[in-house]
Every structure is written in structure tokens, then in C-alpha cells.
Protein backbone atom coordinates (compact mmCIF):
# COMPACT_ATOMS: atom_id res chain seq x y z
CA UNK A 1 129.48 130.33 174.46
CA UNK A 2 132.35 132.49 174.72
CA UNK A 3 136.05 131.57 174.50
CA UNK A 4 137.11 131.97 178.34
CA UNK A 5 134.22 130.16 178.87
CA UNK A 6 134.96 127.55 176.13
CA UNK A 7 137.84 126.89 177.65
CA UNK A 8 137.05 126.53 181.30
CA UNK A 9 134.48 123.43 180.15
CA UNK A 10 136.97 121.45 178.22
CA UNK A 11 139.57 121.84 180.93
CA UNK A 12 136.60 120.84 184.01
CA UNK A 13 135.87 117.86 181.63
CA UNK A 14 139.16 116.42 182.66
CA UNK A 15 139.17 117.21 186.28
CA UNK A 16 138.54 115.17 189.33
CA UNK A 17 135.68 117.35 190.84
CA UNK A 18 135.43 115.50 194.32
CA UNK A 19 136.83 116.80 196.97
CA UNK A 20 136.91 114.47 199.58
CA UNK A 21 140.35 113.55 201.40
CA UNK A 22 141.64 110.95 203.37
CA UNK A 23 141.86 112.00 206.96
CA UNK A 24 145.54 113.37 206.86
CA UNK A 25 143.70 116.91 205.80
CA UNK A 26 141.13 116.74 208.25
CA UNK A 27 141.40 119.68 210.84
CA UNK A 28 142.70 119.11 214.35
CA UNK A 29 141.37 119.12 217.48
CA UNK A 30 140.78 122.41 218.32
CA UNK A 31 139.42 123.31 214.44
CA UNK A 32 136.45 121.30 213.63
CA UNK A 33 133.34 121.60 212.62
CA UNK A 34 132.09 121.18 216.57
CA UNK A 35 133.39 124.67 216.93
CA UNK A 36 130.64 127.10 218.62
CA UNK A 37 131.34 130.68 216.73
CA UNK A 38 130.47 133.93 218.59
CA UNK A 39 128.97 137.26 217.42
CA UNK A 40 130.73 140.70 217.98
CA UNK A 41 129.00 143.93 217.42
CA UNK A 42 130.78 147.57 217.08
CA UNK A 43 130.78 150.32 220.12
CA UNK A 44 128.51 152.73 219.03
CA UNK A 45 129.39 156.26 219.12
CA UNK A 46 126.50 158.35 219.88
CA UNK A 47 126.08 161.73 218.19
CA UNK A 48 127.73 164.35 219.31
CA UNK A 49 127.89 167.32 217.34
CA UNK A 50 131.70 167.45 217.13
CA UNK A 51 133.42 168.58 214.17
CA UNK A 52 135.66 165.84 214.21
CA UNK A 53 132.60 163.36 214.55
CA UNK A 54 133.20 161.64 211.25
CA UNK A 55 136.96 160.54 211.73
CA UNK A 56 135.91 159.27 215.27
CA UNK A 57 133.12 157.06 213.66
CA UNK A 58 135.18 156.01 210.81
CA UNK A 59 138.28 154.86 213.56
CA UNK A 60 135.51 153.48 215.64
CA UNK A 61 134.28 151.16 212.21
CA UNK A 62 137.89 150.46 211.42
CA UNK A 63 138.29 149.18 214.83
CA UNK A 64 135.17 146.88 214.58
CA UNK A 65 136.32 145.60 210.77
CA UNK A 66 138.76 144.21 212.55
CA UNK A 67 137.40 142.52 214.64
CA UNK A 68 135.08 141.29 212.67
CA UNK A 69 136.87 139.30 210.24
CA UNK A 70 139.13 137.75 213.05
CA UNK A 71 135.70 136.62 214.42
CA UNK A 72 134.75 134.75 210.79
CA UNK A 73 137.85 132.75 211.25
CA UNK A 74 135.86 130.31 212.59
CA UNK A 75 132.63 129.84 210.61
CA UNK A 76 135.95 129.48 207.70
CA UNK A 77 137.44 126.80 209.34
CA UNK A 78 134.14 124.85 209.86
CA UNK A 79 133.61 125.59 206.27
CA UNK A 80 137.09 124.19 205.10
CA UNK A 81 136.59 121.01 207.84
CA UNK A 82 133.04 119.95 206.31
CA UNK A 83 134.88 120.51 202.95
CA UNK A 84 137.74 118.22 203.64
CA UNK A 85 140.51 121.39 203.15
CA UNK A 86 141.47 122.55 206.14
CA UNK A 87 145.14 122.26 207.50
CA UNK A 88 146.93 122.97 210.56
CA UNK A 89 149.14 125.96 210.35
CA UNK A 90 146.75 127.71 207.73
CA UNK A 91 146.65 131.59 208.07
CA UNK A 92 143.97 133.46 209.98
CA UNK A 93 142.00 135.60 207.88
CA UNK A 94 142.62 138.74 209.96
CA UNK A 95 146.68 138.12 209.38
CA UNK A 96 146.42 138.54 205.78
CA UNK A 97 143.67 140.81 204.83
CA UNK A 98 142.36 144.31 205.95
CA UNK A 99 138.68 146.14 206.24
CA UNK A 100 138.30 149.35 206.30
CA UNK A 101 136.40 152.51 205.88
CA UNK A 102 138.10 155.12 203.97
CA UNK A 103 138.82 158.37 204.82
CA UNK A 104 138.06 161.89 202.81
CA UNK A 105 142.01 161.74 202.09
CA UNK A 106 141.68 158.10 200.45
CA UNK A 107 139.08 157.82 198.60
CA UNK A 108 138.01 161.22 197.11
CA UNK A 109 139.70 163.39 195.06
CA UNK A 110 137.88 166.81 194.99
CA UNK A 111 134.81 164.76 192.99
CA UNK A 112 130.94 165.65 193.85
CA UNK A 113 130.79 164.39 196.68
CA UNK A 114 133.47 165.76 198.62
CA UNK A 115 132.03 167.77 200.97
CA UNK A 116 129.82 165.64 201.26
CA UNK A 117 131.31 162.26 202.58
CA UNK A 118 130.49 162.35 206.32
CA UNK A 119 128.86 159.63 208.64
CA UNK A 120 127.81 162.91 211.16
CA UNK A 121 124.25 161.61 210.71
CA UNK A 122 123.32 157.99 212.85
CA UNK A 123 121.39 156.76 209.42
CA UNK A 124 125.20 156.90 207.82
CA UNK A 125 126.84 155.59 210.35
CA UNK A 126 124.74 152.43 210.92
CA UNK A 127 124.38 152.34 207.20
CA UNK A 128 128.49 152.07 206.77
CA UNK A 129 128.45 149.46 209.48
CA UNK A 130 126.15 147.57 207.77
CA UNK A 131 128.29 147.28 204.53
CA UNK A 132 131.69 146.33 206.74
CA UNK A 133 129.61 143.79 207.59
CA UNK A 134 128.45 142.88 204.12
CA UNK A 135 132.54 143.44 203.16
CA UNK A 136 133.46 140.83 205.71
CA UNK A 137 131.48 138.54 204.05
CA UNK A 138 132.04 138.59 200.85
CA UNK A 139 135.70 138.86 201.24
CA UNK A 140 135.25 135.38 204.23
CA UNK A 141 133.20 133.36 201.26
CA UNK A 142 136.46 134.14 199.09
CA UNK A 143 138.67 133.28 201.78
CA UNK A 144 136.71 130.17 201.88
CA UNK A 145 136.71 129.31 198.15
CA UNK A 146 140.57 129.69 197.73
CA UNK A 147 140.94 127.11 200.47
CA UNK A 148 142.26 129.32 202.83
CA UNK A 149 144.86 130.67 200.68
CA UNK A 150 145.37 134.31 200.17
CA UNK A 151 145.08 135.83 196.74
CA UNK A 152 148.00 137.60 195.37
CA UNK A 153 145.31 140.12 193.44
CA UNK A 154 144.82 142.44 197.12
CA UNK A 155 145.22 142.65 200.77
CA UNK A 156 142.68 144.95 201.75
CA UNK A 157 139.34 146.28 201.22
CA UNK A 158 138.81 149.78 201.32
CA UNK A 159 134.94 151.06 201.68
CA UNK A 160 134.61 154.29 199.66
CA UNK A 161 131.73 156.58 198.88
CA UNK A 162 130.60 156.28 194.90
CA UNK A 163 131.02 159.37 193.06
CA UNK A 164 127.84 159.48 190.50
CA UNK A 165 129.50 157.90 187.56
CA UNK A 166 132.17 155.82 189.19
CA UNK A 167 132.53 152.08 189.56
CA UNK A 168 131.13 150.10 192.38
CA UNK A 169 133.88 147.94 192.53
CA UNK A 170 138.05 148.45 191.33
CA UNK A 171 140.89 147.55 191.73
CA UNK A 172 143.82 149.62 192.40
CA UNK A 173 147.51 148.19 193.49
CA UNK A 174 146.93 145.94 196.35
CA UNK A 175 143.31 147.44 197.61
CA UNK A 176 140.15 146.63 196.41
CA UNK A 177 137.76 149.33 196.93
CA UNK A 178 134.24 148.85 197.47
CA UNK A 179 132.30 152.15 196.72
CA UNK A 180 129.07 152.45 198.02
CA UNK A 181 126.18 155.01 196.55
CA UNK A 182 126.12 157.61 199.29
CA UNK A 183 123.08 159.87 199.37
CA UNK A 184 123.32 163.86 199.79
CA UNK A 185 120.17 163.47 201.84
CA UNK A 186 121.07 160.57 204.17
CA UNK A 187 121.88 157.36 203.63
CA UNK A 188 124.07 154.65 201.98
CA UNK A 189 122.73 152.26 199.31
CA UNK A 190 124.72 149.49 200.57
CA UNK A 191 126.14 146.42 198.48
CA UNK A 192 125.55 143.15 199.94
CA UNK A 193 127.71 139.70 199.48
CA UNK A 194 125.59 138.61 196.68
CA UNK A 195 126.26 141.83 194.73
CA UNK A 196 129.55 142.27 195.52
CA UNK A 197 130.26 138.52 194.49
CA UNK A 198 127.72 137.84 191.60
CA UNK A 199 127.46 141.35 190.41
CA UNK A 200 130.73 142.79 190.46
CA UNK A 201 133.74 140.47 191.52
CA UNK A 202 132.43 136.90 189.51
CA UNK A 203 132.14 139.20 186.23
CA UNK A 204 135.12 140.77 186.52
CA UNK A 205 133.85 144.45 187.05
CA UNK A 206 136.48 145.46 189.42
CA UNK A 207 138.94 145.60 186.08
CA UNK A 208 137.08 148.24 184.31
CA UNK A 209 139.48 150.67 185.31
CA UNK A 210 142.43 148.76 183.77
CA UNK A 211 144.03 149.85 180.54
CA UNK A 212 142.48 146.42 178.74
CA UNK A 213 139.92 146.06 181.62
CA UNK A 214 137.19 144.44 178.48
CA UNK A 215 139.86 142.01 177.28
CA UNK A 216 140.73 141.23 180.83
CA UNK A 217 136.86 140.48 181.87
CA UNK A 218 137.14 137.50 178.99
CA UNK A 219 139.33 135.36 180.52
CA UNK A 220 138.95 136.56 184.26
CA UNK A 221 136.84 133.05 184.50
CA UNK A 222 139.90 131.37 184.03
CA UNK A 223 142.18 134.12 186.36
CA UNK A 224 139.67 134.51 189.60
CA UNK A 225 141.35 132.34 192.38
CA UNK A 226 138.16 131.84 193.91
CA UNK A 227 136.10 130.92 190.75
CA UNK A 228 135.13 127.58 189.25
CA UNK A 229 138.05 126.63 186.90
CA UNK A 230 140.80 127.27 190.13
CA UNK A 231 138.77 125.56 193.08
CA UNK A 232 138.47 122.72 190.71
CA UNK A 233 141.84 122.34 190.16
CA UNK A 234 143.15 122.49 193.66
CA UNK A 235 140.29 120.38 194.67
CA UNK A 236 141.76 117.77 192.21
CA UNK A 237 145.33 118.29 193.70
CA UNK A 238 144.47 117.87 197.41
CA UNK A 239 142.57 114.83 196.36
CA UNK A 240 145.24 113.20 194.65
CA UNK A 241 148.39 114.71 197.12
CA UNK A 242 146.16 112.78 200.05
CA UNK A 243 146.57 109.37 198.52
CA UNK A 244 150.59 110.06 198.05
CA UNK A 245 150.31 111.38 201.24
CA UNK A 246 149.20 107.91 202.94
CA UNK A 247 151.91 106.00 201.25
CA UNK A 248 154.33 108.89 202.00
CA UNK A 249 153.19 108.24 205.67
CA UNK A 250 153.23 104.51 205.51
CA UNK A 251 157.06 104.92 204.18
CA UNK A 252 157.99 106.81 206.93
CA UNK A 253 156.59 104.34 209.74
CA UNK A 254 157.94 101.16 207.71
CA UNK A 255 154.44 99.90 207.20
CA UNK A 256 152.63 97.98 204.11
CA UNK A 257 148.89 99.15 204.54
CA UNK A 258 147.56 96.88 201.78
CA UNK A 259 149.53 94.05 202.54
CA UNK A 260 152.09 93.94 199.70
CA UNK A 261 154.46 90.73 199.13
CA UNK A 262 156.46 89.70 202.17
CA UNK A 263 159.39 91.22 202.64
CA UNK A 264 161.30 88.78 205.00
CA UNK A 265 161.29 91.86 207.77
CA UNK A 266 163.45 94.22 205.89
CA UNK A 267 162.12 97.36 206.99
CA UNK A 268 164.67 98.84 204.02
CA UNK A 269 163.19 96.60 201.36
CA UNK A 270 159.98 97.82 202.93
CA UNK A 271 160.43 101.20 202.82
CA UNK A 272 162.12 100.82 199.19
CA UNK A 273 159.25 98.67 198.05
CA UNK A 274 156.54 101.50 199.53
CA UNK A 275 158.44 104.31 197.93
CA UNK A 276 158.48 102.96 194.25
CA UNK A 277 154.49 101.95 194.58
CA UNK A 278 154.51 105.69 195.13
CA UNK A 279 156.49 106.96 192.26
CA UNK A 280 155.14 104.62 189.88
CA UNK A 281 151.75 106.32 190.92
CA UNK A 282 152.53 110.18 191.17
CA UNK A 283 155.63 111.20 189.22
CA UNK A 284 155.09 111.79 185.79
CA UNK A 285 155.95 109.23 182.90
CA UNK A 286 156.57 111.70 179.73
CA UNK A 287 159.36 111.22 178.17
CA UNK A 288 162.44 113.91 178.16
CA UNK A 289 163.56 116.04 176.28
CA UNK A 290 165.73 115.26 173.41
CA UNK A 291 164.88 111.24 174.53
CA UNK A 292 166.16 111.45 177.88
CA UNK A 293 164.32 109.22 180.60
CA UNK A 294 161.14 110.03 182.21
CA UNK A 295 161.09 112.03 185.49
CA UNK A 296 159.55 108.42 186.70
CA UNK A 297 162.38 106.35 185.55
CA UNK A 298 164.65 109.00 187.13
CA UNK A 299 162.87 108.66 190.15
CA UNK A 300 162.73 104.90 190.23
CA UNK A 301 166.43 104.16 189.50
CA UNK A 302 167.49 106.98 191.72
CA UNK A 303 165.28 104.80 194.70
CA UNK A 304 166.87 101.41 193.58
CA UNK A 305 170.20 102.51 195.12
CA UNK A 306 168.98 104.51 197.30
CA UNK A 307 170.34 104.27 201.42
CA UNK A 308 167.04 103.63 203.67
CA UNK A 309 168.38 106.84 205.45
CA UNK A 310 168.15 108.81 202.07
CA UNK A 311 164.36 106.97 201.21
CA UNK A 312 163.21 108.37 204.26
CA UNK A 313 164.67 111.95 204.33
CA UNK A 314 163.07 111.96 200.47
CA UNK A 315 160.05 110.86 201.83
CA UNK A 316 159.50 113.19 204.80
CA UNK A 317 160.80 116.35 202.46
CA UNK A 318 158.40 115.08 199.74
CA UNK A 319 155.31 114.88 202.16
CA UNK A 320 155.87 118.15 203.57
CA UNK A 321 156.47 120.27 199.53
CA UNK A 322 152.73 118.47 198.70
CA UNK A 323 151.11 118.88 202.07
CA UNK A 324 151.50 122.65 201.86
CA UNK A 325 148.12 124.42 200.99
CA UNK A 326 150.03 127.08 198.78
CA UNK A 327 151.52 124.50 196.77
CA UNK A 328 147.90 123.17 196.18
CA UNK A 329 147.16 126.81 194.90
CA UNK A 330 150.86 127.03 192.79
CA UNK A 331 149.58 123.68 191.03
CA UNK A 332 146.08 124.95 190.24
CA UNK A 333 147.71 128.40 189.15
CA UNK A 334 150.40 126.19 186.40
CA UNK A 335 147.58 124.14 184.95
CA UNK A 336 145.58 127.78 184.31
CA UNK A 337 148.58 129.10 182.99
CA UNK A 338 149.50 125.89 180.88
CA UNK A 339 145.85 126.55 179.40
CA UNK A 340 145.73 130.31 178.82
CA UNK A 341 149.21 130.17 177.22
CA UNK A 342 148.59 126.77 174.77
CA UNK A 343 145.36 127.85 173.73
CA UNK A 344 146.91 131.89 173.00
CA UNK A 345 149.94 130.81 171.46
CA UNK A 346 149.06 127.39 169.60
CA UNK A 347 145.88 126.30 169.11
CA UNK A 348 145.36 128.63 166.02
CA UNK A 349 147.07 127.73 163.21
CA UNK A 350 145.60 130.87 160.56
CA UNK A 351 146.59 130.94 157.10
CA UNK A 352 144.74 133.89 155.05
CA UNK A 353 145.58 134.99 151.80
CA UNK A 354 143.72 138.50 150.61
CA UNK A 355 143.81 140.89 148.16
CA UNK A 356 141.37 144.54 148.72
CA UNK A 357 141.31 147.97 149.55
CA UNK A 358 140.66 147.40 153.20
CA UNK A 359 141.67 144.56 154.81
CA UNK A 360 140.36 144.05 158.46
CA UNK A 361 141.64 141.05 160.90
CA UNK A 362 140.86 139.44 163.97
CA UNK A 363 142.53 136.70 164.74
CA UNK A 364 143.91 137.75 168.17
CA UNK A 365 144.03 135.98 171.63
CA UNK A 366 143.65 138.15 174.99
CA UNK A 367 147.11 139.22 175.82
CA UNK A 368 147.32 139.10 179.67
CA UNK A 369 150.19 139.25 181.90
CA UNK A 370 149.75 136.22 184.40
CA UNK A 371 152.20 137.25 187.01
CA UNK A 372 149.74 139.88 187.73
CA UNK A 373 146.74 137.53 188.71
CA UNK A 374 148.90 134.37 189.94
CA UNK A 375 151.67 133.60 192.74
CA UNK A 376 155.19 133.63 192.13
CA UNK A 377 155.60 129.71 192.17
CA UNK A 378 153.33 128.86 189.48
CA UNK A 379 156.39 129.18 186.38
CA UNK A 380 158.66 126.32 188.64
CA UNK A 381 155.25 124.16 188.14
CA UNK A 382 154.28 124.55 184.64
CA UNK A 383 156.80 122.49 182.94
CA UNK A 384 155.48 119.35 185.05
CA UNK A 385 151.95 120.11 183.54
CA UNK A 386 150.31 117.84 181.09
CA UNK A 387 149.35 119.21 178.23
CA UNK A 388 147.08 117.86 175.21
CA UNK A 389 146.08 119.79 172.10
CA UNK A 390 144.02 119.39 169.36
CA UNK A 391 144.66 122.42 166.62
CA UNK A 392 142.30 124.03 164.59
CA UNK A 393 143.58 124.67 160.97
CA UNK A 394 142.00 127.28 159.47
CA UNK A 395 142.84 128.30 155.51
CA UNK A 396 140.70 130.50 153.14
CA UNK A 397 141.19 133.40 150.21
CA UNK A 398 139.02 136.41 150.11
CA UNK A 399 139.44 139.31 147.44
CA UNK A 400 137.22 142.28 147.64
CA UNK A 401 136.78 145.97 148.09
CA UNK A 402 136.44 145.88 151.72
CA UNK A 403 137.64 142.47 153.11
CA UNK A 404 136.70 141.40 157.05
CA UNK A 405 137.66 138.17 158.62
CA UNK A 406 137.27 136.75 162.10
CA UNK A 407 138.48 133.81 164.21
CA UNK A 408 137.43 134.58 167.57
CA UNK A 409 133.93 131.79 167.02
CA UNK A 410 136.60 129.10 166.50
CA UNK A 411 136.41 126.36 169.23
CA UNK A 412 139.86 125.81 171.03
CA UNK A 413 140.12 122.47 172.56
CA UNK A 414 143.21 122.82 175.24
CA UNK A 415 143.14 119.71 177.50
CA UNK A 416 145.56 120.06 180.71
CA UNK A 417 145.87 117.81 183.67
CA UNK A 418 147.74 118.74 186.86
CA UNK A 419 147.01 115.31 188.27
CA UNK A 420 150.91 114.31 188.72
CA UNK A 421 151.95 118.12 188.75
CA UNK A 422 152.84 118.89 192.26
CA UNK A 423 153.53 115.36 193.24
CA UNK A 424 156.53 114.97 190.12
CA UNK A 425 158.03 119.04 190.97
CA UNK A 426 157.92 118.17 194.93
CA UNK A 427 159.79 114.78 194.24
CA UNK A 428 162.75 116.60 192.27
CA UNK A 429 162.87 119.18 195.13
CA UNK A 430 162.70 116.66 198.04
CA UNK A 431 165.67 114.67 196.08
CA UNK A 432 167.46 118.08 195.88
CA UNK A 433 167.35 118.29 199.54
CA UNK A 434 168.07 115.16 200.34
CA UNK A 435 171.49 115.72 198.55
CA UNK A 436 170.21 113.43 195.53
CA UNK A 437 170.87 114.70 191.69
CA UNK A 438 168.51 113.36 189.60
């Protein structure tokens, strides 16, 4: 097994894969899973022997991409409903992302097949409509699998003819081109969702083009938002934010929902009570740095003398940081970067001592700039990350003529846990806001 991989098992072993919430992140009224969705289809341009024919078709597809992932918004949001993850005030897909079908001027660069990228014939032009279509898909299902949440990696998807050795998927800045086989003599050979996802985008074959696009493809199992390792993670966060959530909720309206011990009518001993139950639960207990108090006993004695106007101003500010689907994503996106950076810059521990010739070494991690795959609130989230490690010590002595050694069959075992991660760094903030130091 390799090491991405490696790595992405020991930190699911750890994880809360259910997704189920409580019914504070069920969809409202108007998106549910009753919704009826409707087809659209494109206004066909009928041949006309113009020499401007293939811009007109092209604006005419662009036009209908539209369109057509505005219309998908709604098989997403029954998808997110029956999957307990959809929230009000979510972005529509058509608001954040963009299908189209590239022009001569984008996507070719005197190649092959310059002269030769036209939809004048009606087999090309149904053919391209068929893979906006197949486009729309793949790019809803990752929609769908980031919880609604737009990756930072692109925005739009640009459909562009393959030249005959060229990749059939890259990424370039903030497009991700799609680059169907066009034929000389007619047609497109099309790519549909199950290529596009399995084939190129799961394995990572849209980073070929980059600089370190092989080292890259080893740990994109760990990097692709919509992939195993992040949907598990967020998954765990929304599960866990729901049940702070309740009690969040419960604080606000002065109620005890599982009939805690009497408190005379106090509604401030009642809301005080309610808001330690929830810190005690959902604030992390690791001890400071340099032996300063835990973030929880922080919390708690900051709540003991707390006015009931300040509990409920932290409570309304703290249900609103951990209710945000984003933050779901910044908390999956820390506990992926806790990971890659423990297991690259710790869990090796190499001692070699050699005497030869040649001496040749491989004892290196994947060097990989995270800001480029992950949002920009991930680094306020990391330090609240738990992190266990267990080190592997390596030590030998080789002499020789020609000496070769190699770590990269070592297993790493990183253990990280975001379970109290969004929950402890949205407490300090709703504090903050409140006008509370802690």
C-alpha cells in the first residue's frame, strides 16, 4: 500500500464515519428532498453554412452550460437533504462555477489540430453538447461530495479539443480543462462522469502538467476536497457541531432538554449551567503551552463569572462560527494539514552512517505547498487539532562500493482528530466578539 494511502487509513480509523445530524441541518421548506427537478435542453442551431457557424454554436453551448448547471441545483440539494448536509444560505452551483466550450483563441495554440477545431458539422456539435452535459455532471457529483462547498483548486471548466499527445484532463490557474479527442473526420470521443471522475480527477491526472505533477499524484488522496479522507472529516465535524448545536440552541431559549438538576427558576443559572455542559463537551482539554490552563478551563472559568447577557451573546456568536458549512470544510482542511505536515516533518527519525564511492538516499517526504490545494482558514484551525504520533526509529551502517538506501516502505502512523477542532477555535472567536479575553 502506498504512503498517501497509508496514511488516509490510519487517519479514517479514527473518524466518526456517520453522517447523520440532528434536525438543525436539515434543509428548509422549500429545499427538500420532495423537490420535483426539471430537464432543460439547448436551442439547436441548424446548419447553415456560415463562416462564422462555429462561434455561433459554441455561444449557443455556452449559453446552455449555463443553464444547465443552474438546473442541477436541485437534484444537489436533494442529494445534500437525504445526506443530512444541506443548509440554508448555501451557494448555488451556477454562482460559483462556470461551463464552457472553448474557443480556437483558448484552447489551441497553433498545435495539429488547429485548423481543425470546428463544430460546422451537426455530428460535432451534438457530440460537444453531449460532453457539457457529461461536464455538468461530473463537476454537480463534486459539488455534491464537498457538501456544497466550493473548492479553492478552480472555478470553471473549460471543454477543449485534445491535441494527439496532450492530457485529457489539467489544470491550469483557476480552470480546469477538459480536452476531448476530436476527430479530423467527424466526431468527438467524448469523456463521460465516470472517466472524468475515476479516470482522471480521483487519480490525480489533471496534475501531470505541474512541475512535481508525480509527487503531487501521491498524496492528492489526502488533498482532493471531494475524496474519501476530506468528506470523512467534515462528515465527522457536522456530526459533532449538531450536538453543540442543540445545547447551543437550548442556551439561547433558557431550556434544559434532558432535564438537568433544578435550578430554582434561574433562567441565568440555567443558561450558565447549559453553557458549561457544553464546554466541558466540545472545547478541547490539552494542556497549554509552557503549563498554562487548558482552552476548557479557560472557557469554564471565563463562564463562571460570566453576565447572562454575555452567556448568551457567546452562545449565539458560537452557534453561528460552527453552523457555517465553510467552517466544516476549514476543519476538515486543518486535520489534512495537521497529517501531511506531522507525518513529513516528524514521523521519521533516520540515522544512517555510510562509508562508499556512491552513496544514494531516499529518505524524502512529498514536499507540497498546501495553500495551493486548501482555503485560506485552515492555518487559524490547525493549532486546535489533535495530534498523536507514534515515530519510527530507523538506525543502520552500510559500507560499500556503491551504497543505496530507502525509507519510503516505512509505515507512518499519524493519528489526528478534529473532533473538538472547530467547536474549541469558534469558542475563542465567539468570546472575542463578545468582548471576552480569554
Amino acid at each position: 500500500m502506498s504512503l498517501p494511502h497509508r496514511l488516509a487509513a490510519i487517519l479514517l480509523c479514527a473518524l466518526p464515519l456517520g453522517c447523520a445530524q440532528p434536525d438543525t441541518f436539515s434543509g428548509n421548506d422549500d429545499k427538500s428532498d420532495q423537490q420535483q427537478c426539471t430537464a432543460v435542453d439547448y436551442d439547436y442551431l441548424p446548419d447553415n453554412g456560415g463562416s462564422g457557424q462555429t462561434t455561433e454554436r459554441i455561444r449557443s453551448l455556452n449559453d446552455y452550460a449555463q443553464v444547465k448547471l443552474a438546473s442541477r441545483q436541485c437534484d444537489i440539494d436533494n442529494t445534500l437533504d437525504r445526506r443530512g448536509e444541506l443548509v440554508p444560505g448555501a451557494p448555488n452551483i451556477s454562482d460559483v462555477y462556470r461551463v464552457e466550450v472553448g474557443s480556437e483563441e483558448q484552447c489551441l495554440n497553433g498545435g495539429f489540430l488547429f485548423a481543425d477545431y470546428d463544430l460546422d458539422t451537426d455530428e460535432r456539435y451534438e457530440d460537444m453538447k453531449q460532453q457539457v452535459d457529461m461536464a455538468v455532471d461530473f463537476l454537480a457529483r463534486i459539488h455534491e461530495d464537498t457538501g456544497g462547498v466550493p473548492t479553492v483548486l478552480f472555478d470553471r471548466i473549460t471543454i477543449c479539443p485534445k491535441e494527439f499527445w496532450g492530457e485529457e484532463m489539467a489544470l491550469a490557474g483557476q480552470t480546469l480543462y477538459v480536452n476531448a479527442a476530436f476527430s479530423q473526420f467527424g466526431g468527438i470521443s467524448t469523456l463521460d462522469g465516470r472517466e472524468l471522475r475515476a479516470d482522471l480527477w480521483s487519480p490525480g491526472e489533471h496534475l501531470n502538467q505541474f512541475a512535481a505533477g508525480d509527487a503531487l499524484k501521491l498524496v492528492w488522496p489526502l488533498l482532493d476536497p471531494a475524496g474519501t479522507v476530506r468528506s470523512a472529516l467534515r462528515h465527522g465535524v457536522a456530526e459533532r457541531v449538531g450536538d453543540l448545536v442543540g445545547k447551543l440552541a437550548d442556551t439561547l431559549n433558557g431550556e434544559d432538554r434532558e432535564g438537568g438538576e433544578d435550578t430554582g427558576g434561574n433562567a441565568h443559572l440555567l443558561k450558565s449551567a447549559l453553557m458549561i455542559s457544553a464546554i466541558k463537551e466540545h472545547v478541547l482539554d490539552a494542556p497549554g503551552p509552557e503549563g498554562e490552563p487548558s482552552l476548557k478551563d479557560k472557557a469554564l472559568g471565563l463562564m463562571a463569572s460570566a453576565t447572562d447577557k454575555q452567556i448568551g451573546c457567546v452562545a449565539e456568536e458560537w452557534k453561528a462560527y460552527v453552523e457555517e458549512p465553510q467552517s466544516w470544510t476549514s476543519a476538515s482542511e486543518a486535520g489534512v494539514a495537521a497529517l501531511y505536515k506531522e507525518a513529513a516533518r516528524n514521523s521519521l527519525d533516520v540515522k544512517v552512517k555510510q562509508s562508499g564511492l556512491i552513496v544514494v538516499g531516499n529518505t524524502h517526504f512529498v514536499n507540497v505547498n498546501l495553500d495551493i490545494f486548501l482555503s485560506s482558514g485552515y492555518e487559524q484551525l490547525e493549532r486546535y487539532v489533535e495530534v498523536v504520533e507514534v515515530e519510527q526509529n530507523i538506525e543502520w551502517e552500510q559500507t560499500g562500493l556503491i551504497v543505496v538506501y530507502t525509507v519510503d516502505d516505512i509505515d507512518i502512523s499519524v493519528n489526528v482528530s478534529v473532533n473538538k477542532t472547530l467547536q474549541s477555535a469558534g469558542f475563542v472567536e465567539s468570546a472575542g466578539a463578545c468582548g471576552l479575553e480569554i
